[in-house]
PDB file of N, CA and C in Angstrom:
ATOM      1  N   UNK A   1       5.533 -40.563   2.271  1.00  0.00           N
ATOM      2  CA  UNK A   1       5.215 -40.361   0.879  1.00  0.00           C
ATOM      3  C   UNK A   1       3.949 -39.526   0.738  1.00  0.00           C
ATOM      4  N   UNK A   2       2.988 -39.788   1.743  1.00  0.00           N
ATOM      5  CA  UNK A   2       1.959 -38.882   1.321  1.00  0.00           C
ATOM      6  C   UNK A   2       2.081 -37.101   1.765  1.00  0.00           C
ATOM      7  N   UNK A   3       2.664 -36.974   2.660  1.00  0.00           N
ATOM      8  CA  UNK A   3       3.058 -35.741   2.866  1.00  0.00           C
ATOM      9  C   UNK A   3       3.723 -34.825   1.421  1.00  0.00           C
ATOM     10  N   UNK A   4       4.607 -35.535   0.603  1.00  0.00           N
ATOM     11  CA  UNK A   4       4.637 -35.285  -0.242  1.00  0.00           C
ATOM     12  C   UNK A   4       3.947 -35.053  -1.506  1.00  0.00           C
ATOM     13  N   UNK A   5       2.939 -35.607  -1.183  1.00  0.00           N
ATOM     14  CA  UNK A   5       2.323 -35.845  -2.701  1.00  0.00           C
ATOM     15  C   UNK A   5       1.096 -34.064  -2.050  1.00  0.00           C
ATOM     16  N   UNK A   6       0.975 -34.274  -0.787  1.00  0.00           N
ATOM     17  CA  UNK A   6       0.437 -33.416  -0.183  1.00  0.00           C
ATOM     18  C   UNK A   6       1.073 -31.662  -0.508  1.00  0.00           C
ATOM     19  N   UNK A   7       2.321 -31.589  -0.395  1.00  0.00           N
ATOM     20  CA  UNK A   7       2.810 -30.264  -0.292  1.00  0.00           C
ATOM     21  C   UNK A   7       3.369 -30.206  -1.844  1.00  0.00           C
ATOM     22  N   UNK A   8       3.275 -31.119  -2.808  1.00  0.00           N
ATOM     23  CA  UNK A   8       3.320 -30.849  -4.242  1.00  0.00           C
ATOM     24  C   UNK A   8       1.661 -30.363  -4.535  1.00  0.00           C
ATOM     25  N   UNK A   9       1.067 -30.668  -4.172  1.00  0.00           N
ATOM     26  CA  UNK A   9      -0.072 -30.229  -4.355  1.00  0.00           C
ATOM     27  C   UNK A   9      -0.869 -28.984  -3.881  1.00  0.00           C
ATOM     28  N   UNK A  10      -0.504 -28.581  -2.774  1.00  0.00           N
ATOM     29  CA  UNK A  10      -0.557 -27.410  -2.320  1.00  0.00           C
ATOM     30  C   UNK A  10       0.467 -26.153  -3.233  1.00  0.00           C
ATOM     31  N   UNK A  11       1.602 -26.591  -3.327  1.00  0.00           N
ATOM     32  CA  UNK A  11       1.909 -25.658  -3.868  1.00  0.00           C
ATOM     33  C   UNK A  11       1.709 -25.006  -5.191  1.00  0.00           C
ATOM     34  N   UNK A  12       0.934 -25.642  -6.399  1.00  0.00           N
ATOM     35  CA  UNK A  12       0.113 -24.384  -7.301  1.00  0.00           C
ATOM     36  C   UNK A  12      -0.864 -23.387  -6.814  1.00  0.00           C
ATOM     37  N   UNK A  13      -1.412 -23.993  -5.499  1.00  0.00           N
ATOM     38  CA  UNK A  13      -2.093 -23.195  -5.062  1.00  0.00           C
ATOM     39  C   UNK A  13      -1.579 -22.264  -4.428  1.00  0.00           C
ATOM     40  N   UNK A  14      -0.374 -22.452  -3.626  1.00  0.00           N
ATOM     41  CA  UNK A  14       0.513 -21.539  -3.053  1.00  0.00           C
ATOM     42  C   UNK A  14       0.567 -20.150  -4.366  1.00  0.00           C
ATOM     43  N   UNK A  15       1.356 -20.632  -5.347  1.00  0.00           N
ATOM     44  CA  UNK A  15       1.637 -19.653  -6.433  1.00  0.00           C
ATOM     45  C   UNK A  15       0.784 -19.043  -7.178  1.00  0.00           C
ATOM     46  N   UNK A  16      -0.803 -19.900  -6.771  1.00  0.00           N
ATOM     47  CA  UNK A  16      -1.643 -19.169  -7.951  1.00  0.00           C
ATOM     48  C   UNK A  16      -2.259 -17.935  -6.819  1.00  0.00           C
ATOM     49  N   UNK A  17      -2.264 -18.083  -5.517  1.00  0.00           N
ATOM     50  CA  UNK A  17      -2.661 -16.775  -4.672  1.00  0.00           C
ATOM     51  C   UNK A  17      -1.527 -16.035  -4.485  1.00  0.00           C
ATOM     52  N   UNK A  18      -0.401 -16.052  -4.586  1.00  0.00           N
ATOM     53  CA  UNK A  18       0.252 -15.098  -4.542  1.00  0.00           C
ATOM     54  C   UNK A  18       0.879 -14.628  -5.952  1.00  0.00           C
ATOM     55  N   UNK A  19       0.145 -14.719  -7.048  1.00  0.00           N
ATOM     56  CA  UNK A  19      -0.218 -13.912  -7.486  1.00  0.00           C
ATOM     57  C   UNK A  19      -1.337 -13.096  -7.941  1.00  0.00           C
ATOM     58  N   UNK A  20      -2.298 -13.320  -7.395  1.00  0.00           N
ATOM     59  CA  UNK A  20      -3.452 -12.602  -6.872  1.00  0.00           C
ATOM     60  C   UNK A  20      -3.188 -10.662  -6.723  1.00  0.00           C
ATOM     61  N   UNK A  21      -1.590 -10.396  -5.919  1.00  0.00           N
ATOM     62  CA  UNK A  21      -1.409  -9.164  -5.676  1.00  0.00           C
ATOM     63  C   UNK A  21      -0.408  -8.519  -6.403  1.00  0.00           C
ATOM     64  N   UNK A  22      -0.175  -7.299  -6.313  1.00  0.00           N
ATOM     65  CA  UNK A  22       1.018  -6.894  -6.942  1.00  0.00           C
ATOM     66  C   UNK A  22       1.844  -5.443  -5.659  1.00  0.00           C
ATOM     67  N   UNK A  23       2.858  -5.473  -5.499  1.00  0.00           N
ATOM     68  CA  UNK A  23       3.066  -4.836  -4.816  1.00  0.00           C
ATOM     69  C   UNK A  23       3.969  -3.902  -5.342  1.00  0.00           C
ATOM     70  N   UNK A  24       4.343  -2.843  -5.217  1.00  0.00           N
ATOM     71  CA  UNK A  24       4.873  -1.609  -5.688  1.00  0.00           C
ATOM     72  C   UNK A  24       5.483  -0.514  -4.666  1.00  0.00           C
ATOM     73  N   UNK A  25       6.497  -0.263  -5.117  1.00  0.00           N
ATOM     74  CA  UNK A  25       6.781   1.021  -3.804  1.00  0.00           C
ATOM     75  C   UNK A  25       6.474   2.523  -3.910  1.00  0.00           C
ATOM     76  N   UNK A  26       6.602   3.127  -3.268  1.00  0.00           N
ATOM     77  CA  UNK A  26       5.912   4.172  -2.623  1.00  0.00           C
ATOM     78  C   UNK A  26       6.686   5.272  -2.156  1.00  0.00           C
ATOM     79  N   UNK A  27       6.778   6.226  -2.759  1.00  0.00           N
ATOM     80  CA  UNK A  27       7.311   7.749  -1.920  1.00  0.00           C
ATOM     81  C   UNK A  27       6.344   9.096  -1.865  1.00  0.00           C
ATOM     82  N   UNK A  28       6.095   9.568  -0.567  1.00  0.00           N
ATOM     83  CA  UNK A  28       5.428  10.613  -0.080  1.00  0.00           C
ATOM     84  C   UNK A  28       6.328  11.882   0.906  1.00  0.00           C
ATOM     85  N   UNK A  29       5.537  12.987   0.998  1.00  0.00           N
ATOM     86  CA  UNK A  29       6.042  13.658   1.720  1.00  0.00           C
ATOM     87  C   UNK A  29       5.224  14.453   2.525  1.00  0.00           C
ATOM     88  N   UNK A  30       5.084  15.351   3.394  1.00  0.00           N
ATOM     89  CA  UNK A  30       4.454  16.408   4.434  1.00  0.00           C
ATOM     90  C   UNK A  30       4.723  17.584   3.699  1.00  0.00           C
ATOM     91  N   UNK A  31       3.641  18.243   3.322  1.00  0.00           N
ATOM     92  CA  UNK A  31       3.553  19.253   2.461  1.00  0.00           C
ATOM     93  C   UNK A  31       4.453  20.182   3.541  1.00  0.00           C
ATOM     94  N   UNK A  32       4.746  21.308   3.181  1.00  0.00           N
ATOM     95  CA  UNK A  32       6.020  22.239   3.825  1.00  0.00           C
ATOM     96  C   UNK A  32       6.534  21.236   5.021  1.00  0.00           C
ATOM     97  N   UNK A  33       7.241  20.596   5.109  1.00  0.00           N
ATOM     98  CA  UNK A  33       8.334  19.486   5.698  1.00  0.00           C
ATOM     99  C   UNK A  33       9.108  19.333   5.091  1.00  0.00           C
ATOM    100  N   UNK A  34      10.108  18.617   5.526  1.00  0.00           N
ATOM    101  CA  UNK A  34      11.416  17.735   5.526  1.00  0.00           C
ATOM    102  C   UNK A  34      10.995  16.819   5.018  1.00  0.00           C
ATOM    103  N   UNK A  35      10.011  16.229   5.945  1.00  0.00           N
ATOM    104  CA  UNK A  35       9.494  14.454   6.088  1.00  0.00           C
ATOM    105  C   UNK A  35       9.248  13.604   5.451  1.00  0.00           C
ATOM    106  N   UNK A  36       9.895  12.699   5.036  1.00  0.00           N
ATOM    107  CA  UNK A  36       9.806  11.711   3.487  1.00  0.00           C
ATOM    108  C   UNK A  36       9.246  10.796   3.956  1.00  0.00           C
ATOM    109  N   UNK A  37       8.568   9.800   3.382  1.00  0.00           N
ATOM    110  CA  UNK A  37       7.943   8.637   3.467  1.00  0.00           C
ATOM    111  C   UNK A  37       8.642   7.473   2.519  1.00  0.00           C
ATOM    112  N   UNK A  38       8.874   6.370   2.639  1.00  0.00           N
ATOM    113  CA  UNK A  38       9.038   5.644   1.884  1.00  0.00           C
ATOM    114  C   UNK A  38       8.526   4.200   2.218  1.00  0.00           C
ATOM    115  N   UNK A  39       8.089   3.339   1.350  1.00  0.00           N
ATOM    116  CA  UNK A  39       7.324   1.930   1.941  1.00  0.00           C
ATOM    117  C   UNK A  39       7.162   1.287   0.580  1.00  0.00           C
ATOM    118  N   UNK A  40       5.805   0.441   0.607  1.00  0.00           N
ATOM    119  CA  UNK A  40       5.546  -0.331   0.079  1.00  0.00           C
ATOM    120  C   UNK A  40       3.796   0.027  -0.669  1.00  0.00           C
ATOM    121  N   UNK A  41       2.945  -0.238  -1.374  1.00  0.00           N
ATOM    122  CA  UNK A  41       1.586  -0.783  -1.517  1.00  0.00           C
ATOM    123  C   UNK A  41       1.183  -1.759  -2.131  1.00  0.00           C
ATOM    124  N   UNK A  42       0.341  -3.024  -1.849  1.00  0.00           N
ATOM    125  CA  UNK A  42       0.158  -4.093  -1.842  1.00  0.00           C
ATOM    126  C   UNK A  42      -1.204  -4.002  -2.393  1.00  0.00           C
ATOM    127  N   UNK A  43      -1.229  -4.252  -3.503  1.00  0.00           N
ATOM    128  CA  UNK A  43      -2.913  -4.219  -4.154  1.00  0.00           C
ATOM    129  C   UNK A  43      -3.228  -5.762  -4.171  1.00  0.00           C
ATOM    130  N   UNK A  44      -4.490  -6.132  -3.601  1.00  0.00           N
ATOM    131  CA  UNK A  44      -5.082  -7.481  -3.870  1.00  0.00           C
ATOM    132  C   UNK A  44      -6.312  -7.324  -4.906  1.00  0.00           C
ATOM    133  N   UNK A  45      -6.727  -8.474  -5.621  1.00  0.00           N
ATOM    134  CA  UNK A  45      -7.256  -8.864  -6.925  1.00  0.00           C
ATOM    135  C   UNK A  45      -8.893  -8.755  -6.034  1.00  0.00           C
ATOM    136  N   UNK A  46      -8.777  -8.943  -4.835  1.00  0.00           N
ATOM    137  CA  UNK A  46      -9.703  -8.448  -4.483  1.00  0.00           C
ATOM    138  C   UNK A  46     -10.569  -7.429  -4.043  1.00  0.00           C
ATOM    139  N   UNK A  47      -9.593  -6.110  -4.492  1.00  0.00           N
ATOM    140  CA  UNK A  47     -10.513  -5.029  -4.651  1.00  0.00           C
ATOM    141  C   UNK A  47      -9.672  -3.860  -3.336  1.00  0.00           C
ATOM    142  N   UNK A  48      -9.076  -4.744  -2.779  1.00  0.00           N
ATOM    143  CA  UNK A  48      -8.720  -3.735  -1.645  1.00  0.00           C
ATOM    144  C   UNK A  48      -6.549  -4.303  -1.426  1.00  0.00           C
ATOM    145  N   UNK A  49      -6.293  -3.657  -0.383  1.00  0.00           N
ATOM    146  CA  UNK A  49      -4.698  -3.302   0.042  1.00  0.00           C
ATOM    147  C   UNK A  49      -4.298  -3.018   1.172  1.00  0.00           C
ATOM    148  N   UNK A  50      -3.340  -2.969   1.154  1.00  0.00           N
ATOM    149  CA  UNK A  50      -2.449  -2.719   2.394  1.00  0.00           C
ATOM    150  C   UNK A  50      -1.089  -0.997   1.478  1.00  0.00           C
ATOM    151  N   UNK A  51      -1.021  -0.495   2.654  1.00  0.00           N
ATOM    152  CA  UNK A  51       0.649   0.569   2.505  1.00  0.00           C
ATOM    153  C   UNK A  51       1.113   0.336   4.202  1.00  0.00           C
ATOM    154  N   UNK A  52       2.840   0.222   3.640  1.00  0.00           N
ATOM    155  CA  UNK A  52       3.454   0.218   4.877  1.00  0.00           C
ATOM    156  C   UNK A  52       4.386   1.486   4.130  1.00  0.00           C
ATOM    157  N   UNK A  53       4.557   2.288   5.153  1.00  0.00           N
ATOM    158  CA  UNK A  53       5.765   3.378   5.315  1.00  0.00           C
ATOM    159  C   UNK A  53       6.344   3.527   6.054  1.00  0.00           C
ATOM    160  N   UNK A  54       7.341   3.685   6.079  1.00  0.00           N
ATOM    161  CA  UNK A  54       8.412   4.461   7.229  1.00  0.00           C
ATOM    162  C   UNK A  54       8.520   5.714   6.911  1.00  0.00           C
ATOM    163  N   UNK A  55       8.831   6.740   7.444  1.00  0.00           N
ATOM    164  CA  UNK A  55       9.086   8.097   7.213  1.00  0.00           C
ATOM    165  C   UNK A  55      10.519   8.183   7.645  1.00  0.00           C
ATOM    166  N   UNK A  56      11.466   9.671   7.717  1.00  0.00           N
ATOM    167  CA  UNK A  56      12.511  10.247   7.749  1.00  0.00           C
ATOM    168  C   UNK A  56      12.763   9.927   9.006  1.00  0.00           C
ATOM    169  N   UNK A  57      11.579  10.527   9.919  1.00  0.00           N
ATOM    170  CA  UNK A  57      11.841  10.606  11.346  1.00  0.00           C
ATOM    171  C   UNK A  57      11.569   9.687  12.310  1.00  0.00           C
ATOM    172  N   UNK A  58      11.452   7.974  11.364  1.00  0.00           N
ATOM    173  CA  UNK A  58      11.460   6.703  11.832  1.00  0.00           C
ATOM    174  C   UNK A  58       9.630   6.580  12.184  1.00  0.00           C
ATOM    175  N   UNK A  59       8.975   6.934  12.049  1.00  0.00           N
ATOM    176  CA  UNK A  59       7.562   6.449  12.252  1.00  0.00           C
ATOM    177  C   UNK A  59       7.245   5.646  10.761  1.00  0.00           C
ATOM    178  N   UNK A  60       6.339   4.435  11.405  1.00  0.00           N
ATOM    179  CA  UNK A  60       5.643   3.695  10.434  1.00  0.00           C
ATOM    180  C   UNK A  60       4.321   3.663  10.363  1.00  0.00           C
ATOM    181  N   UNK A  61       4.172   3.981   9.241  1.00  0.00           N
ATOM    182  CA  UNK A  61       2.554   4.210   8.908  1.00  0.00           C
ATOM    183  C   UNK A  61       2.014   2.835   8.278  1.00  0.00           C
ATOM    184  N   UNK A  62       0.513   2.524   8.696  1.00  0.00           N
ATOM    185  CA  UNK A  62       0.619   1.011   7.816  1.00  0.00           C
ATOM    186  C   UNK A  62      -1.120   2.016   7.339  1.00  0.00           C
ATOM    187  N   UNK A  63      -1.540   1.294   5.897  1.00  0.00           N
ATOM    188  CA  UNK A  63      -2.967   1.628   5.881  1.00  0.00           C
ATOM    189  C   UNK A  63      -3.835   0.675   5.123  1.00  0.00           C
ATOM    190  N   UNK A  64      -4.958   0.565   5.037  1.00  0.00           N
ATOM    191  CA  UNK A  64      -5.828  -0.205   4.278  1.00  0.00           C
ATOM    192  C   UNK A  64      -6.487   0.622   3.334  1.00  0.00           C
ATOM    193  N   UNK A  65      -6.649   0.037   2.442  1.00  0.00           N
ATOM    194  CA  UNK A  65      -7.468   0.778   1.222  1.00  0.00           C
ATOM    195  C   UNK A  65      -8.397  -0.153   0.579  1.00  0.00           C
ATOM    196  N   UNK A  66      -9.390   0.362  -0.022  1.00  0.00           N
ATOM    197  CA  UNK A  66     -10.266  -0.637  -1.257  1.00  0.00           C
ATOM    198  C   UNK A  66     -10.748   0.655  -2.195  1.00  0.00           C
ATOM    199  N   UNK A  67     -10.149  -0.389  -3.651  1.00  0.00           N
ATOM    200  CA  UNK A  67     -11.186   0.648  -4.450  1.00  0.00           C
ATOM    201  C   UNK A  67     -12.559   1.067  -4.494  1.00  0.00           C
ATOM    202  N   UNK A  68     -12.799   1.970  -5.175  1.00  0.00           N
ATOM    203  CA  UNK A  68     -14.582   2.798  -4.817  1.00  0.00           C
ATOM    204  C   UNK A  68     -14.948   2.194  -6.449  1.00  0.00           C
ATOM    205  N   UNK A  69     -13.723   2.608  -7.016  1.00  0.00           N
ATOM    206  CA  UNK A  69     -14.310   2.701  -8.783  1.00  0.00           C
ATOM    207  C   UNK A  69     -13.022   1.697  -9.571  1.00  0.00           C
ATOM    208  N   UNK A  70     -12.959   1.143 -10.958  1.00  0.00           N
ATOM    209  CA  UNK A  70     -12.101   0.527 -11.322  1.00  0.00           C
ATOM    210  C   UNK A  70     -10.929   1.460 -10.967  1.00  0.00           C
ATOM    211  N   UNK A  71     -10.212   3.009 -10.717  1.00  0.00           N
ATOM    212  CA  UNK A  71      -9.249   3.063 -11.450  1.00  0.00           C
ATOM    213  C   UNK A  71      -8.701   4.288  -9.502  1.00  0.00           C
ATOM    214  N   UNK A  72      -9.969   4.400  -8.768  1.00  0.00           N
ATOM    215  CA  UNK A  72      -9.764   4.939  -7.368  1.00  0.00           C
ATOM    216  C   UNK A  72      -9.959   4.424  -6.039  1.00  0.00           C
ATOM    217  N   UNK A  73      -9.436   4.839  -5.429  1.00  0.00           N
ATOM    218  CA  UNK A  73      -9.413   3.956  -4.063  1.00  0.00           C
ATOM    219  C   UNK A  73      -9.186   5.015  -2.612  1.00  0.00           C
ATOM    220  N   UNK A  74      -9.386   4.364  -1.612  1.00  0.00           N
ATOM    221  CA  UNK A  74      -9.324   5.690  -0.193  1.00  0.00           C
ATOM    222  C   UNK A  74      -9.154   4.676   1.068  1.00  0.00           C
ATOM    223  N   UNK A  75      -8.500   5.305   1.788  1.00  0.00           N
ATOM    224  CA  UNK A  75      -8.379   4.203   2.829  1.00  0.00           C
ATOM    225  C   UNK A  75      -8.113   5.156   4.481  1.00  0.00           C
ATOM    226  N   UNK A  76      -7.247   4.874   5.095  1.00  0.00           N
ATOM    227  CA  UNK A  76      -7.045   5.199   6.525  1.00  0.00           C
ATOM    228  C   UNK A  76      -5.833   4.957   6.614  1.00  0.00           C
ATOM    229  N   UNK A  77      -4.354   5.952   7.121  1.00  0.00           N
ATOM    230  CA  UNK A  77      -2.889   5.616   7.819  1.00  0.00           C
ATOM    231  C   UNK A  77      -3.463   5.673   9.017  1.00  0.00           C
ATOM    232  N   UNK A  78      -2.632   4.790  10.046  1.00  0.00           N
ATOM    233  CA  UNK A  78      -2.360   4.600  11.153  1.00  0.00           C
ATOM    234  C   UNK A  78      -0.893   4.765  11.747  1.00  0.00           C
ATOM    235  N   UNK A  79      -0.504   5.683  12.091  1.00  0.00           N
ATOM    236  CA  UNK A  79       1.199   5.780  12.415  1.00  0.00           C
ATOM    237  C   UNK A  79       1.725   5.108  13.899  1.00  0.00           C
ATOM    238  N   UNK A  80       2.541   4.302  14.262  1.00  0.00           N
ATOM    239  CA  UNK A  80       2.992   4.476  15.580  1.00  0.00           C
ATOM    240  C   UNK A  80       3.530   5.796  16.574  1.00  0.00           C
ATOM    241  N   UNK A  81       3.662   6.815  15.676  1.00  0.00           N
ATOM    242  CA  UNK A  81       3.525   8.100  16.671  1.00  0.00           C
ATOM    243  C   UNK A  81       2.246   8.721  17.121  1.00  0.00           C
ATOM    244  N   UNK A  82       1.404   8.166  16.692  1.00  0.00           N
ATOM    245  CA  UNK A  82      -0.418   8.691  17.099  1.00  0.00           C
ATOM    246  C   UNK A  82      -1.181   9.454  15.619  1.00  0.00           C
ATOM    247  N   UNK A  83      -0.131   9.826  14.682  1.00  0.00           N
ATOM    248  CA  UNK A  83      -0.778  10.476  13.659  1.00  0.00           C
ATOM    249  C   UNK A  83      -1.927   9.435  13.088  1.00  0.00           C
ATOM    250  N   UNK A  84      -2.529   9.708  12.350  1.00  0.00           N
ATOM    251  CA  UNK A  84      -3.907   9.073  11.820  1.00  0.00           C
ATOM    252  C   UNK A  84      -4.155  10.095  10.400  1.00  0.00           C
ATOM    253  N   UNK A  85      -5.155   9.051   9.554  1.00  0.00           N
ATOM    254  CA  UNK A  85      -5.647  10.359   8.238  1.00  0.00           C
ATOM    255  C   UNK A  85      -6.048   9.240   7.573  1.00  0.00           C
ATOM    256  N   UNK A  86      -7.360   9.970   6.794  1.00  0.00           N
ATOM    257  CA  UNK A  86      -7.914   9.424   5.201  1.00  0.00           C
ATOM    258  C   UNK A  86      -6.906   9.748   4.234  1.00  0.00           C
ATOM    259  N   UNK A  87      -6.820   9.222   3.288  1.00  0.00           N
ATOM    260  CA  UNK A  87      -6.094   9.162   2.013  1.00  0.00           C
ATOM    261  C   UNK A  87      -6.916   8.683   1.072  1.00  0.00           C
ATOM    262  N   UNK A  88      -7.060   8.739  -0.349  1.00  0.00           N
ATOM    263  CA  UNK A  88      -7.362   8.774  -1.597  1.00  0.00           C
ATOM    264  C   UNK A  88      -6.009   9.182  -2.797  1.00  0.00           C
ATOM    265  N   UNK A  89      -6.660   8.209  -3.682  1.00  0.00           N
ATOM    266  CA  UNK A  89      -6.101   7.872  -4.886  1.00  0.00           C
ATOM    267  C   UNK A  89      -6.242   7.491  -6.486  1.00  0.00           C
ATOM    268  N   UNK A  90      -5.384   7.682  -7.304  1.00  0.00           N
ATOM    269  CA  UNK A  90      -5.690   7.412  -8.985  1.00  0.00           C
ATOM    270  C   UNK A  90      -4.610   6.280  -9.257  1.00  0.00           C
ATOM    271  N   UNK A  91      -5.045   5.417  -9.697  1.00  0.00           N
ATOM    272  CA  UNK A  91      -3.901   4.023  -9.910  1.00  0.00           C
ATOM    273  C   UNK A  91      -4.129   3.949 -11.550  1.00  0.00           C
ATOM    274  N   UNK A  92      -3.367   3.421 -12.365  1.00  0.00           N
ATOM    275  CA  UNK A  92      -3.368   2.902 -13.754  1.00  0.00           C
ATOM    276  C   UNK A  92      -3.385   1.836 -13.440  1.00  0.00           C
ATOM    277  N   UNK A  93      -3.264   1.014 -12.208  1.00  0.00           N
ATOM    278  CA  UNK A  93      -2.744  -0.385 -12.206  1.00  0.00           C
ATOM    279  C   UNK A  93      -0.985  -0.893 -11.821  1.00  0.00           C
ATOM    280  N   UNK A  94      -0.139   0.055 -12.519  1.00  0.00           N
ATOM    281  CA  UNK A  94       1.503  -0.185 -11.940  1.00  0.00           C
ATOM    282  C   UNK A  94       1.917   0.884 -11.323  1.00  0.00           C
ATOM    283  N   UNK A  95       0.985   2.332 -11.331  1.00  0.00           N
ATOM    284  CA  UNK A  95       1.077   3.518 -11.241  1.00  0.00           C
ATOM    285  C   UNK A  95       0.388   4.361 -10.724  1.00  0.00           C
ATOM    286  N   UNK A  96       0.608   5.346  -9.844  1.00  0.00           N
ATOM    287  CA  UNK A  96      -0.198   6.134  -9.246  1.00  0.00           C
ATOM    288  C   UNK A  96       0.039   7.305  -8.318  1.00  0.00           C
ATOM    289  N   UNK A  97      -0.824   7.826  -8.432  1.00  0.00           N
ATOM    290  CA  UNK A  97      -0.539   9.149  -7.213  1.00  0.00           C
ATOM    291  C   UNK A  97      -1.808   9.400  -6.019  1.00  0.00           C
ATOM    292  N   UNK A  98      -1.697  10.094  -4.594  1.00  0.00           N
ATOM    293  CA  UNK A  98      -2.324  10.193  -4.118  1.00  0.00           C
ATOM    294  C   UNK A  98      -2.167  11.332  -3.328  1.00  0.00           C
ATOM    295  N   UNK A  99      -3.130  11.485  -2.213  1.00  0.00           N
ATOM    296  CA  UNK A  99      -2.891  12.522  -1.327  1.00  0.00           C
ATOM    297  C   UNK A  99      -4.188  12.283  -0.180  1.00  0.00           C
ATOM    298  N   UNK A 100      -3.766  12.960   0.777  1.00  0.00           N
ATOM    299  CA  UNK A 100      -4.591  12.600   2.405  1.00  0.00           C
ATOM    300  C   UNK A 100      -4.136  13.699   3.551  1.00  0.00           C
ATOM    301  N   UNK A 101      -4.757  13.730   4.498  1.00  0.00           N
ATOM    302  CA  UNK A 101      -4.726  14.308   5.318  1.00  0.00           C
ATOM    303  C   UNK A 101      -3.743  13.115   7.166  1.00  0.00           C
ATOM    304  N   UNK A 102      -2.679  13.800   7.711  1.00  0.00           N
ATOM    305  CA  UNK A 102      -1.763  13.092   8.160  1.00  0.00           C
ATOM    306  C   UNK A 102      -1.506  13.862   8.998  1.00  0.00           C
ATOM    307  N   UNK A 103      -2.279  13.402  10.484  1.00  0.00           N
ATOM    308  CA  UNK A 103      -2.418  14.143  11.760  1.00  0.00           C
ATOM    309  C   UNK A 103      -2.423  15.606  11.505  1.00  0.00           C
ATOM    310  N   UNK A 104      -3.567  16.337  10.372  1.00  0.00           N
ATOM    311  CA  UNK A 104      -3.415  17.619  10.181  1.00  0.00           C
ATOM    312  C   UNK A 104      -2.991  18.126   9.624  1.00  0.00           C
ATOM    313  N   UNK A 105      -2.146  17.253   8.975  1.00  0.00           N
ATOM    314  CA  UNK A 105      -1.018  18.184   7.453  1.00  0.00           C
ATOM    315  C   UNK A 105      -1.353  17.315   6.360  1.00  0.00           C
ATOM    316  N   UNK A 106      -1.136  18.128   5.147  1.00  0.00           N
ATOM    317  CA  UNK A 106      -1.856  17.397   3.773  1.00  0.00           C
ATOM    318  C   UNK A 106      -0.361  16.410   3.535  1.00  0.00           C
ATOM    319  N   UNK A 107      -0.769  15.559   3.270  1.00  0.00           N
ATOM    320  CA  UNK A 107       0.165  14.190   2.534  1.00  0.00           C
ATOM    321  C   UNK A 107       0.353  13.937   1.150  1.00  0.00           C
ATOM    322  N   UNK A 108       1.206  13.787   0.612  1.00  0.00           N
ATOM    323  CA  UNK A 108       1.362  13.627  -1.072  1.00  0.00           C
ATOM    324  C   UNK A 108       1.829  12.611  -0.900  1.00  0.00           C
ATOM    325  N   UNK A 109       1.559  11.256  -2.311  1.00  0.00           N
ATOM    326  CA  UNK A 109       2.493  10.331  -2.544  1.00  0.00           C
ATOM    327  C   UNK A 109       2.109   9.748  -3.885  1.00  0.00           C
ATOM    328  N   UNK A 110       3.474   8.883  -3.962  1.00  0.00           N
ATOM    329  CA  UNK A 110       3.086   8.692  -5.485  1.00  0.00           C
ATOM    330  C   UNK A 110       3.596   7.134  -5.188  1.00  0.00           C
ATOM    331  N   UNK A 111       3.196   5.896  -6.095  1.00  0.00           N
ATOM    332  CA  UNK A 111       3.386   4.510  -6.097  1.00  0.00           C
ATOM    333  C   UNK A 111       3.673   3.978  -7.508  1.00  0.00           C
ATOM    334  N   UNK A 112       4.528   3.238  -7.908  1.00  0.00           N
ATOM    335  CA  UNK A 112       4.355   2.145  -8.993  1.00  0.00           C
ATOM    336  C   UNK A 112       5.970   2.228  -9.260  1.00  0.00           C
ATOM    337  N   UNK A 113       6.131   1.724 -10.505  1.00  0.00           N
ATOM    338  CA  UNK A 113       7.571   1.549 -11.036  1.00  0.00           C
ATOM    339  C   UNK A 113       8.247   2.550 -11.959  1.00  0.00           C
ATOM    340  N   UNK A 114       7.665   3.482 -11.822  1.00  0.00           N
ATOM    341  CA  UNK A 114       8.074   5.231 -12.562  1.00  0.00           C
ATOM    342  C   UNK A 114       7.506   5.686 -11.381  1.00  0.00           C
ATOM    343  N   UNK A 115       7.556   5.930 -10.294  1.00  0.00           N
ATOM    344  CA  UNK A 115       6.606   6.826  -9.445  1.00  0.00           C
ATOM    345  C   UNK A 115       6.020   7.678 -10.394  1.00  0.00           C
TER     346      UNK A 115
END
């Protein structure tokens, strides 16, 4: 019985941190490429995030970000093919666009529920 009274109780707390974030998807590309990106970005209430991508040609990019200002933010991809890059961004909050540099080639992408 007390286990129960235990995991009823935990769980508002469960629901009140997960919604803390909001997550949104994501499409980018390699400026003169083929190469599409598609994933996820994960904004936390605390100021900073996560992006996961996959691209066309099966590499996954994951990155961290935190905002600088209420409405911009910049972070770092990490790819499993070795690519690497800063990125920066403009969010409304459900919406946004960005762009970065991606093992040497400029990166475009856009996030929210209208990209």
């Amino acid at each position: 019985m007390g286990n129960k009274k235990i995991a009823v109780a935990v769980l508002p707390i469960v629901l009140a941190l997960s919604a803390c974030s909001i997550t949104l998807p994501v499409r980018g590309s390699i400026q003169n490429s083929a190469e599409v990106f598609t994933g996820t970005a994960t904004g936390h209430m605390s100021g900073g995030g996560t992006l996961h991508l996959v691209s066309s040609g099966g590499a996954v990019c994951d990155g961290n970000f935190v905002y600088v200002s209420r409405r911009k933010g910049e972070g770092v991809f990490q790819c499993d093919d070795g690519r690497s890059g800063p990125f920066q961004f403009v969010s409304t909050g459900t919406r946004g666009t960005g762009h970065g540099d991606l093992g040497g080639q400029r990166f475009t992408f856009t996030f929210g529920k209208d990209y």
